[in-house]
N, C-alpha and C. Protein backbone atom coordinates (compact mmCIF):
# COMPACT_ATOMS: atom_id res chain seq x y z
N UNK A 1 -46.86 -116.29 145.62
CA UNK A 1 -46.42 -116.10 144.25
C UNK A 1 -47.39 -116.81 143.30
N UNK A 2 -47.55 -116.11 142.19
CA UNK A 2 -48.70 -116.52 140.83
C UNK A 2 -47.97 -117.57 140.34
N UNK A 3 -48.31 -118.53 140.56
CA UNK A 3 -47.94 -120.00 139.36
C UNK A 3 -47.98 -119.21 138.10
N UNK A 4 -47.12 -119.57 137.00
CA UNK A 4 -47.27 -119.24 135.75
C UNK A 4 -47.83 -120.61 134.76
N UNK A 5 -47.13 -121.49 135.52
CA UNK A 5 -48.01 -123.11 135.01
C UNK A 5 -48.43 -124.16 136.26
N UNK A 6 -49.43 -124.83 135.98
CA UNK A 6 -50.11 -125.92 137.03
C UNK A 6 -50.63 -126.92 136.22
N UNK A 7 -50.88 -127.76 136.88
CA UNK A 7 -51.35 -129.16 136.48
C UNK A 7 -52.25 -129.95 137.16
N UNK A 8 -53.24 -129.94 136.62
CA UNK A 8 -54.38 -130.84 137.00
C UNK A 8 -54.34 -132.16 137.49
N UNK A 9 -55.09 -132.70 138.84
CA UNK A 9 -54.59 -133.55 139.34
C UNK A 9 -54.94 -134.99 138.50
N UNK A 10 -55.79 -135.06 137.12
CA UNK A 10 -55.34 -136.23 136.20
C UNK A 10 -53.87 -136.36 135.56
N UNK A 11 -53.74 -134.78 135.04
CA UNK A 11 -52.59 -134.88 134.64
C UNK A 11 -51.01 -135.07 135.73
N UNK A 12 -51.13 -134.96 136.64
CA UNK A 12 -50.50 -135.22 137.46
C UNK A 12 -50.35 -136.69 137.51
N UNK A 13 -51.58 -137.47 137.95
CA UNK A 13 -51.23 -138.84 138.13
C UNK A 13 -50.67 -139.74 136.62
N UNK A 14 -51.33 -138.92 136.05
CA UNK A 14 -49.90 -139.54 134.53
C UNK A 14 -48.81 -139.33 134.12
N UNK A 15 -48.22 -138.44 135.13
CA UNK A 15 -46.97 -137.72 135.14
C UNK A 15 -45.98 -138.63 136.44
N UNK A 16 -46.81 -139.01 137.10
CA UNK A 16 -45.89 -139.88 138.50
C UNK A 16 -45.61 -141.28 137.90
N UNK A 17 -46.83 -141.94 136.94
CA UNK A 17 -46.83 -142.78 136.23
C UNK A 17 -45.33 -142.98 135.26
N UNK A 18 -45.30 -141.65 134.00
CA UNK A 18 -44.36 -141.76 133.57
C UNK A 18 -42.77 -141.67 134.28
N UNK A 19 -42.88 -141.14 135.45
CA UNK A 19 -41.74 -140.72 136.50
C UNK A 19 -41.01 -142.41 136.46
N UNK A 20 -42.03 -143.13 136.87
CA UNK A 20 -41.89 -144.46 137.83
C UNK A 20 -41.33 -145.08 136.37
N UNK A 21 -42.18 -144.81 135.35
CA UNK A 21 -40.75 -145.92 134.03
C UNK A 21 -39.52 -144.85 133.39
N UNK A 22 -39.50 -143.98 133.36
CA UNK A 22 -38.49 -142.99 133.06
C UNK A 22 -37.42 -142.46 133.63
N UNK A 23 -37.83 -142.46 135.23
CA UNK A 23 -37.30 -141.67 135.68
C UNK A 23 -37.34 -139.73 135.97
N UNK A 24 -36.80 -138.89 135.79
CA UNK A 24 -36.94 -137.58 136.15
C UNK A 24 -37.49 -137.46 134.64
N UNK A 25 -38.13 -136.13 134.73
CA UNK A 25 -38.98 -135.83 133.30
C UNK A 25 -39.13 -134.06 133.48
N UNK A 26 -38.92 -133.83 132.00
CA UNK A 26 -38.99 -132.24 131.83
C UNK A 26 -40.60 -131.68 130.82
N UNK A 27 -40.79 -131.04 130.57
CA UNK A 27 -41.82 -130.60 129.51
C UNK A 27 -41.38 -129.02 128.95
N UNK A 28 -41.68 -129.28 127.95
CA UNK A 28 -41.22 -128.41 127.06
C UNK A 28 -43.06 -128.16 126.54
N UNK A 29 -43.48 -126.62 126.08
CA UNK A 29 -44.38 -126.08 125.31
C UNK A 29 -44.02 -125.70 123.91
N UNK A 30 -44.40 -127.16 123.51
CA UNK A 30 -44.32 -126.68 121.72
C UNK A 30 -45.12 -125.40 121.31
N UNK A 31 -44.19 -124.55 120.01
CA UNK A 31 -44.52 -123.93 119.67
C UNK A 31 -45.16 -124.16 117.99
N UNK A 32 -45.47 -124.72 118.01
CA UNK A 32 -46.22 -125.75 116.74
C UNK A 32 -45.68 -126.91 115.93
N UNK A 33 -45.95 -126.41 114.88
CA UNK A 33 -44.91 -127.79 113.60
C UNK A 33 -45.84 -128.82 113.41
N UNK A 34 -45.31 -130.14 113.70
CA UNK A 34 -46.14 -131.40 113.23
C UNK A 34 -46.87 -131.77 114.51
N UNK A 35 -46.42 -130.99 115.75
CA UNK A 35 -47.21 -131.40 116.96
C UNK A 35 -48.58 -130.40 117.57
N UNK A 36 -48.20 -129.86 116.45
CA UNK A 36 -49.36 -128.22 116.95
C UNK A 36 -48.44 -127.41 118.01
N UNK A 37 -49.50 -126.98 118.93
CA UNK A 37 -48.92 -126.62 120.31
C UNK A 37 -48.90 -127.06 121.83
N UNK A 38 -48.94 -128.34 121.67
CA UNK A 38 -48.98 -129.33 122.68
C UNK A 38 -47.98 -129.32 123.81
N UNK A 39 -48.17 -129.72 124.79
CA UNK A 39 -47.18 -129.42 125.85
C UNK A 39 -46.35 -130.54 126.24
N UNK A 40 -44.74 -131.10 125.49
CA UNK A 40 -44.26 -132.15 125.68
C UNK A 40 -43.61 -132.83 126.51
N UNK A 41 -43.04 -134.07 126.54
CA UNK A 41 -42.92 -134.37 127.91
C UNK A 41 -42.24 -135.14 127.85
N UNK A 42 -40.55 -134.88 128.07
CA UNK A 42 -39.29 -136.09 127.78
C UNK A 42 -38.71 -135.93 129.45
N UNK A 43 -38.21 -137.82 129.40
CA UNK A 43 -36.88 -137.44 130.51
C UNK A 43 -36.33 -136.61 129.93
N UNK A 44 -35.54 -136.51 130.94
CA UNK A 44 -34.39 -135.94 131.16
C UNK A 44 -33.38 -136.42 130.72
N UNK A 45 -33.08 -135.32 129.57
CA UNK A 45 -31.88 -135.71 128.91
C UNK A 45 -32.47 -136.44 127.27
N UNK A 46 -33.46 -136.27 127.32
CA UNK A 46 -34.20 -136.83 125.84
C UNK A 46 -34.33 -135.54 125.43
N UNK A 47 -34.30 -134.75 125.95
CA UNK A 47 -34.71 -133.06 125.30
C UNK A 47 -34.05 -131.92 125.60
N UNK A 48 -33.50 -131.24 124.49
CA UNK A 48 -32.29 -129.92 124.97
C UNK A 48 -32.91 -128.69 124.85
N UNK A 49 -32.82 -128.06 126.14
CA UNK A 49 -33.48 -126.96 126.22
C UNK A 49 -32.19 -125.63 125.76
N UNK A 50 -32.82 -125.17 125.37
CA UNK A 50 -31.60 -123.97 124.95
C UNK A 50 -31.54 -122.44 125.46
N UNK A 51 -30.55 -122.04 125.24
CA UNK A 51 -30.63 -120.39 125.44
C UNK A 51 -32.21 -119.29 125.36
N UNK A 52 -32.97 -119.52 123.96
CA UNK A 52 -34.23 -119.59 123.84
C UNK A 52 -35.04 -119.80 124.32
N UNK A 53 -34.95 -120.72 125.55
CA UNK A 53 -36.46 -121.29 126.37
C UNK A 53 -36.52 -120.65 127.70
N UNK A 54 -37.61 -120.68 128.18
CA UNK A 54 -37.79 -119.79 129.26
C UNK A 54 -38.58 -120.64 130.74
N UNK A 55 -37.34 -121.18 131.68
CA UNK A 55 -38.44 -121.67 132.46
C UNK A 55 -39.69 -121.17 132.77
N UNK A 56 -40.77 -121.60 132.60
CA UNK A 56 -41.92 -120.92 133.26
C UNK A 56 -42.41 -121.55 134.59
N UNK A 57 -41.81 -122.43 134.97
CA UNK A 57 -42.26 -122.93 136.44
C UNK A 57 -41.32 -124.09 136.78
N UNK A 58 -42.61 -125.22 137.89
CA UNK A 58 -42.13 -126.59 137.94
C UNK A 58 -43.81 -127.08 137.87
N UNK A 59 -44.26 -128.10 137.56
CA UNK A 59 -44.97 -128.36 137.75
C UNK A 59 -45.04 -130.48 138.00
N UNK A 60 -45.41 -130.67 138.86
CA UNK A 60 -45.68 -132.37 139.31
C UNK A 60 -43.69 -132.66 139.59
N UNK A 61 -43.16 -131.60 140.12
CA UNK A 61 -41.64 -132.02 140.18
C UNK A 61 -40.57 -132.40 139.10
N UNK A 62 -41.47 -131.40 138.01
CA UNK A 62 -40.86 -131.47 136.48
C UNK A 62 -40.34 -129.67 136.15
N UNK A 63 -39.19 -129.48 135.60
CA UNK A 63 -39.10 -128.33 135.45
C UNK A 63 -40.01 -127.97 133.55
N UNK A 64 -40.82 -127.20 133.59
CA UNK A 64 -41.50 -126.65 132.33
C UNK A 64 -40.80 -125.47 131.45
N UNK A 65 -40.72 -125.93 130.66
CA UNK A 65 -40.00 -124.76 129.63
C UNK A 65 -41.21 -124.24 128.48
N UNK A 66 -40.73 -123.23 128.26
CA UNK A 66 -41.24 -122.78 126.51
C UNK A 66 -40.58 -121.68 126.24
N UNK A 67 -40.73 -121.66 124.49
CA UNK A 67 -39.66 -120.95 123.84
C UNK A 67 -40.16 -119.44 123.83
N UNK A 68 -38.81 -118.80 123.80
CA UNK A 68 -38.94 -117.35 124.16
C UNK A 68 -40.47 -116.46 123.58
N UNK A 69 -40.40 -116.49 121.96
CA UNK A 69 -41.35 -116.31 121.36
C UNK A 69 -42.91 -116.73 121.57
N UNK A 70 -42.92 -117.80 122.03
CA UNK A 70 -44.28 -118.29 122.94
C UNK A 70 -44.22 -117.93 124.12
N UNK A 71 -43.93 -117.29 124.71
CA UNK A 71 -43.40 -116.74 125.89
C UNK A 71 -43.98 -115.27 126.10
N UNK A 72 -43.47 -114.60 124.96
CA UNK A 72 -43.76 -113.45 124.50
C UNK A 72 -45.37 -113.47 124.11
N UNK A 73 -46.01 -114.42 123.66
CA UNK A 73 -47.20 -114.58 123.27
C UNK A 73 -48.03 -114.94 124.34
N UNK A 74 -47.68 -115.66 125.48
CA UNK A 74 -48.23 -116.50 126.12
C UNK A 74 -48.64 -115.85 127.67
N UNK A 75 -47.68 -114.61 127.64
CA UNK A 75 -47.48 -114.43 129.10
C UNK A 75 -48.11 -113.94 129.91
N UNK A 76 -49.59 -113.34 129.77
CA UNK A 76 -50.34 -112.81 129.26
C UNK A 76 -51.45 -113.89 130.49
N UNK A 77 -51.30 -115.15 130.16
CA UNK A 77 -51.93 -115.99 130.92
C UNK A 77 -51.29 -117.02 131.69
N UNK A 78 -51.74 -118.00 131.99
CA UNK A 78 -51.38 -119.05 133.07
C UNK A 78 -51.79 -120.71 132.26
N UNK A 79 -50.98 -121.11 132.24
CA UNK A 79 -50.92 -122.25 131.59
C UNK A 79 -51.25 -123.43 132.49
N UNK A 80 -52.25 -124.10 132.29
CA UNK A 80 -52.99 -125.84 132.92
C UNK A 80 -52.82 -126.64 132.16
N UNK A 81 -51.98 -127.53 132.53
CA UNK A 81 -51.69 -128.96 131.39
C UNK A 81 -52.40 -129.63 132.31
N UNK A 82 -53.58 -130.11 131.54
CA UNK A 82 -54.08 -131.44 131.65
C UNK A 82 -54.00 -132.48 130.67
N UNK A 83 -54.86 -133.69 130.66
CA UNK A 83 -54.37 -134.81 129.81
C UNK A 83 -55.88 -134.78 129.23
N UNK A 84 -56.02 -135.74 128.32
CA UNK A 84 -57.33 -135.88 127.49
C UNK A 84 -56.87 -137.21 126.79
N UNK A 85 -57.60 -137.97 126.48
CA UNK A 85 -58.16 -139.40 126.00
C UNK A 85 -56.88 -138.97 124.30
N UNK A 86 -56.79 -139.84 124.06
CA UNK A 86 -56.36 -139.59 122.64
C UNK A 86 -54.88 -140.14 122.37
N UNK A 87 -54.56 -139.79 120.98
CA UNK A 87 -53.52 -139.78 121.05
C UNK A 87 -52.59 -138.74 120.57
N UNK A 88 -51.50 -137.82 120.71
CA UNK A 88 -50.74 -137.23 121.04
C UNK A 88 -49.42 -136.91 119.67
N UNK A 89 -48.44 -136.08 120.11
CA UNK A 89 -47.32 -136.13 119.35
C UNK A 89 -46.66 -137.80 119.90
N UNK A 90 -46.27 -138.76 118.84
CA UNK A 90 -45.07 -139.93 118.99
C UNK A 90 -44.04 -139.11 119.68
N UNK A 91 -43.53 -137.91 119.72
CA UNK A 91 -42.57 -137.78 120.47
C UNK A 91 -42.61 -137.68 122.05
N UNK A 92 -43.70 -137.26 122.44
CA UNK A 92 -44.14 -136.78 123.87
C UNK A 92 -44.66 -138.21 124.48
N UNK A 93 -43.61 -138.68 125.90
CA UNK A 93 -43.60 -139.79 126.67
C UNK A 93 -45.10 -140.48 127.05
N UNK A 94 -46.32 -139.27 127.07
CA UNK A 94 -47.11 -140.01 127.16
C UNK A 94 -48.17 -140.81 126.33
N UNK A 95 -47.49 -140.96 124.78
CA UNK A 95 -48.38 -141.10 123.64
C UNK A 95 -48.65 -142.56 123.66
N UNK A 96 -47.51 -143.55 124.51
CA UNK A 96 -47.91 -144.63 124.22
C UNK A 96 -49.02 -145.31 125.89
N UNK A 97 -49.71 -144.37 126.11
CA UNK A 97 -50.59 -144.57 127.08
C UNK A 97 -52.20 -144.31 126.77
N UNK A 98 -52.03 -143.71 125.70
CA UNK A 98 -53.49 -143.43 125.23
C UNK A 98 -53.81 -142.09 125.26
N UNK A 99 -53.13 -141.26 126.02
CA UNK A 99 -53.47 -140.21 126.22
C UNK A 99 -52.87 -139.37 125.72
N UNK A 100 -53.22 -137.70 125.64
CA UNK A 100 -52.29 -136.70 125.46
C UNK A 100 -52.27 -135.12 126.23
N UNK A 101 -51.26 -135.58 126.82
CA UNK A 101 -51.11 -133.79 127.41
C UNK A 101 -51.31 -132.68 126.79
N UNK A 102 -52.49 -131.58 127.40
CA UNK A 102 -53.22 -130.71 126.89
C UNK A 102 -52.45 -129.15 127.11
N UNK A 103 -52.45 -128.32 127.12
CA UNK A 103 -52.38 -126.67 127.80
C UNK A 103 -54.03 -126.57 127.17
N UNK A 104 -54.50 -125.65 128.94
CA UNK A 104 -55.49 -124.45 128.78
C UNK A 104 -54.75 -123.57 129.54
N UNK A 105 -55.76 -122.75 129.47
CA UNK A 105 -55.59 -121.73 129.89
C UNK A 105 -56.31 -120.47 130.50
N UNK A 106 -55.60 -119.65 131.59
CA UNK A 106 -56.43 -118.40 132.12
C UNK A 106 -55.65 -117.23 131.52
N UNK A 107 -56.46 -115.86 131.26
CA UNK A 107 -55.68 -115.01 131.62
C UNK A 107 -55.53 -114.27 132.42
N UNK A 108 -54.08 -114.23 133.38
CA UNK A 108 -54.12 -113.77 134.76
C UNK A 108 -54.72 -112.09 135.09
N UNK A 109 -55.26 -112.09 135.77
CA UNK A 109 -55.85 -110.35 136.54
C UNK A 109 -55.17 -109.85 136.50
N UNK A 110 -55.68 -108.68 136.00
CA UNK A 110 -54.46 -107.24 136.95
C UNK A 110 -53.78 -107.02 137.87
N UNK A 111 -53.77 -107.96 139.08
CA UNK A 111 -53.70 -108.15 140.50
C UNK A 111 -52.24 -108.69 139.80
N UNK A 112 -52.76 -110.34 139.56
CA UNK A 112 -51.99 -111.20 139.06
C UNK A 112 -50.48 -110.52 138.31
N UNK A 113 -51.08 -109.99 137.26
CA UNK A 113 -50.07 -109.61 136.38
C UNK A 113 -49.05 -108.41 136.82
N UNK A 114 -49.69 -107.71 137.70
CA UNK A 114 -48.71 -106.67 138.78
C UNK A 114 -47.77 -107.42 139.55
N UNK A 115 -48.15 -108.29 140.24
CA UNK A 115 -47.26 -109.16 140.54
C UNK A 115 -45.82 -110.11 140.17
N UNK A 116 -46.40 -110.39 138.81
CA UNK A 116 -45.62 -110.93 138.48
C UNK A 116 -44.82 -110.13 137.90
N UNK A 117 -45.24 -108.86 137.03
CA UNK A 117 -44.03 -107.81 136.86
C UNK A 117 -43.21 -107.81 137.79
N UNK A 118 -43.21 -107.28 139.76
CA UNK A 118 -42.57 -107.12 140.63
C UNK A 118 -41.25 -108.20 140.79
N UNK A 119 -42.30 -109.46 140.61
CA UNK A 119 -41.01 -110.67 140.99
C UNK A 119 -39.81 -110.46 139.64
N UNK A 120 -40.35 -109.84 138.47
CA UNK A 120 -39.10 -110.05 137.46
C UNK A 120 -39.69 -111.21 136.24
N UNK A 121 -38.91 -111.27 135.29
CA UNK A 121 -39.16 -112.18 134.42
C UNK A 121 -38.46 -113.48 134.67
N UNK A 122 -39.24 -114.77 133.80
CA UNK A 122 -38.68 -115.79 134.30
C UNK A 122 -37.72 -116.04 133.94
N UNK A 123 -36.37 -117.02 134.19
CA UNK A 123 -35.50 -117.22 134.25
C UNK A 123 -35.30 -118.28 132.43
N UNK A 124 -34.09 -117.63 132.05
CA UNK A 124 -34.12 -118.20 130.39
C UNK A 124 -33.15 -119.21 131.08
N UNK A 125 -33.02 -120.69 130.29
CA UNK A 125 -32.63 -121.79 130.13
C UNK A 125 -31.30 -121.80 130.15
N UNK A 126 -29.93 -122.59 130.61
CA UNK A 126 -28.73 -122.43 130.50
C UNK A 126 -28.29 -122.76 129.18
């Protein structure tokens, strides 16, 4: 099965990092505002996912969301959160580390994208 999101193994080790003071952790794909479109990153239970959001995977043992409408925009490709030097949205867990969680991106093949038609669309948020 085509990952729809993955994570780079920097961004990963800042993700086990935040695990170990937080506890369980979700990410959500902003769809802009004061954070741009950054890919955020609350425990669990710091962030309400709604009817609107669309799991798109798991990635580092985190379930990933984004909202329907970016979804609709997005789907198209395959989403890589990595991290980068900097600093970030104040809201997203890893801002007070220096860093900030990135999305790139591919857009998946024909191969790819046949596929993922077959399996169905992803599963919307409870």
């Amino acid at each position: 099965m085509i990952a729809r999101v993955e994570i780079t193994e920097k961004a990963a080790a800042v993700l086990a990092r935040l695990k170990i003071q937080h506890g369980a952790m979700l990410f959500h794909q902003s769809g802009g505002c004061c954070d741009g479109s950054a890919p955020m990153c609350f425990p669990v239970g710091d962030f309400r996912v709604g009817p609107q959001d669309v799991l798109l995977g798991e990635i580092g043992g985190c379930q990933f969301y984004i909202g329907a409408a970016q979804f609709d925009y997005w789907q198209h490709t395959q989403l890589i959160i990595d991290v980068v030097p900097g600093r970030g949205s104040g809201f997203s867990a890893e801002a007070p580390e220096g860093v900030r969680f990135l999305t790139r991106s591919r857009v998946f093949t024909d191969v790819e994208l046949t596929e993922l038609e077959a399996a169905g669309p992803p599963a919307r948020a409870a």
